[in-house]
Protein backbone atom coordinates (compact mmCIF):
# COMPACT_ATOMS: atom_id res chain seq x y z
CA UNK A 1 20.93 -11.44 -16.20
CA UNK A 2 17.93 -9.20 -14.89
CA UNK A 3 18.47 -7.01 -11.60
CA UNK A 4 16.76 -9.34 -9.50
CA UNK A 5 18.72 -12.35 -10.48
CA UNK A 6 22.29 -10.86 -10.03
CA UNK A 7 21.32 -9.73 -6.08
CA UNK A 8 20.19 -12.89 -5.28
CA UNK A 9 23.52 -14.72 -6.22
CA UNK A 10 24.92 -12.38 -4.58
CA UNK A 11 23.17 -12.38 -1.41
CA UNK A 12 22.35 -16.03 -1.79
CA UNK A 13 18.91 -15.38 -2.15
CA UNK A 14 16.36 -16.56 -4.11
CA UNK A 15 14.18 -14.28 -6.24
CA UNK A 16 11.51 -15.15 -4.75
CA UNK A 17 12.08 -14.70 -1.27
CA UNK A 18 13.90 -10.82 -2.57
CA UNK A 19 10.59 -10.37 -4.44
CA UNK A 20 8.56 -11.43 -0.97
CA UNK A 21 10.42 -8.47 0.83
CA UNK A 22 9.65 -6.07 -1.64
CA UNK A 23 6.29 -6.72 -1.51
CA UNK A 24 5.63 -6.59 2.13
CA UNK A 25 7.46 -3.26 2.36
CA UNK A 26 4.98 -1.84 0.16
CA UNK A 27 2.70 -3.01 2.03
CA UNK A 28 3.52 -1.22 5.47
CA UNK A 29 3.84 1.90 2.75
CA UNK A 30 0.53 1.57 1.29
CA UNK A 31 -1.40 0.38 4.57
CA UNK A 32 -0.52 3.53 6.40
CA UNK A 33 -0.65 5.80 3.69
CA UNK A 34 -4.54 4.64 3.81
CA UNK A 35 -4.90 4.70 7.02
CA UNK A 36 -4.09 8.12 7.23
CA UNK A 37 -6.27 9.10 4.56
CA UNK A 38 -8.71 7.42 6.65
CA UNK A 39 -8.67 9.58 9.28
CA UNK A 40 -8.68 12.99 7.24
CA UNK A 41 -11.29 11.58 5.31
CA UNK A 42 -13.29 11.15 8.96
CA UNK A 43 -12.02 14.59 10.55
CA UNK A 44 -12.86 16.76 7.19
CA UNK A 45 -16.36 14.77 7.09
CA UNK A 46 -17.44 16.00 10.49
CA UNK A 47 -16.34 19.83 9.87
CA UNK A 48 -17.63 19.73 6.69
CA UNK A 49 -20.77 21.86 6.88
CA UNK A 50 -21.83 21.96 2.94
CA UNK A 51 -18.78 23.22 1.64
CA UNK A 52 -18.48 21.67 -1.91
CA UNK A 53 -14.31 22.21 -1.92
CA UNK A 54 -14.37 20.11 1.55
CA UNK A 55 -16.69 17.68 0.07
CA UNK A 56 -14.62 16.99 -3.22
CA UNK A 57 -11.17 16.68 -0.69
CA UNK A 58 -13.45 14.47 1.38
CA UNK A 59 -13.83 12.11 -1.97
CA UNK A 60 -10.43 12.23 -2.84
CA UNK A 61 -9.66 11.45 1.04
CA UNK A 62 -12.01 7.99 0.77
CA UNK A 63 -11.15 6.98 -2.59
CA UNK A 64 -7.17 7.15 -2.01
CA UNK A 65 -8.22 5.22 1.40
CA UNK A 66 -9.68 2.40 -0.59
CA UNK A 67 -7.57 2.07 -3.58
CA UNK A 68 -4.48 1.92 -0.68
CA UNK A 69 -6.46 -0.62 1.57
CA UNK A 70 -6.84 -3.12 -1.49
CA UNK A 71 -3.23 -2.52 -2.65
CA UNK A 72 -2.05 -3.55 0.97
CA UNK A 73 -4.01 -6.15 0.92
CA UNK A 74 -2.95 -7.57 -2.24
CA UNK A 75 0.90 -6.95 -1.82
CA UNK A 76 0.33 -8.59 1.67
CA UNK A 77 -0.93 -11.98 -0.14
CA UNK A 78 1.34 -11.34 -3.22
CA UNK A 79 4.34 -11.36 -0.22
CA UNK A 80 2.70 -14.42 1.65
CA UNK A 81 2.49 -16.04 -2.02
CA UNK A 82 6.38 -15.59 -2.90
CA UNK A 83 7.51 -16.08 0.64
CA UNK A 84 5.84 -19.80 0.64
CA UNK A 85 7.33 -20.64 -2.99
């Protein structure tokens, strides 16, 4: 009996409806953590004035924005998916 299994007869939950939870916390996680990235990306990019350490933090800033703005949006379906089954 896996960890998610025992909770739910526990709880009298369904693994599903556990895993749906677990998703959309992430979410909330992983959405602001982007949108914070967001905006440093946005504030660095207008102080930047050719410096090529601000430019590589500016990269980092967008790609961490992006690669958290398609997780959220993922675990948001992925929670939608297993809250509906």
């Amino acid at each position: 009996m896996n960890y998610l299994n025992a909770f739910a007869s526990v709880n009298k939950m369904n693994t599903n409806e556990i895993l749906a939870q677990r998703f959309y916390r992430f979410f909330k996680y992983t959405r602001n953590v982007a949108l914070i990235t967001f905006i440093v990306f946005f504030i660095l990019n207008a102080i930047n004035t050719g410096n090529s350490i601000l430019y590589w933090i500016c990269y980092g800033c967008l790609m961490v924005s992006i690669v958290g703005a398609m997780q959220s949006v993922l675990l948001y379906v992925l929670s939608k998916y297993y809250k509906k089954r």
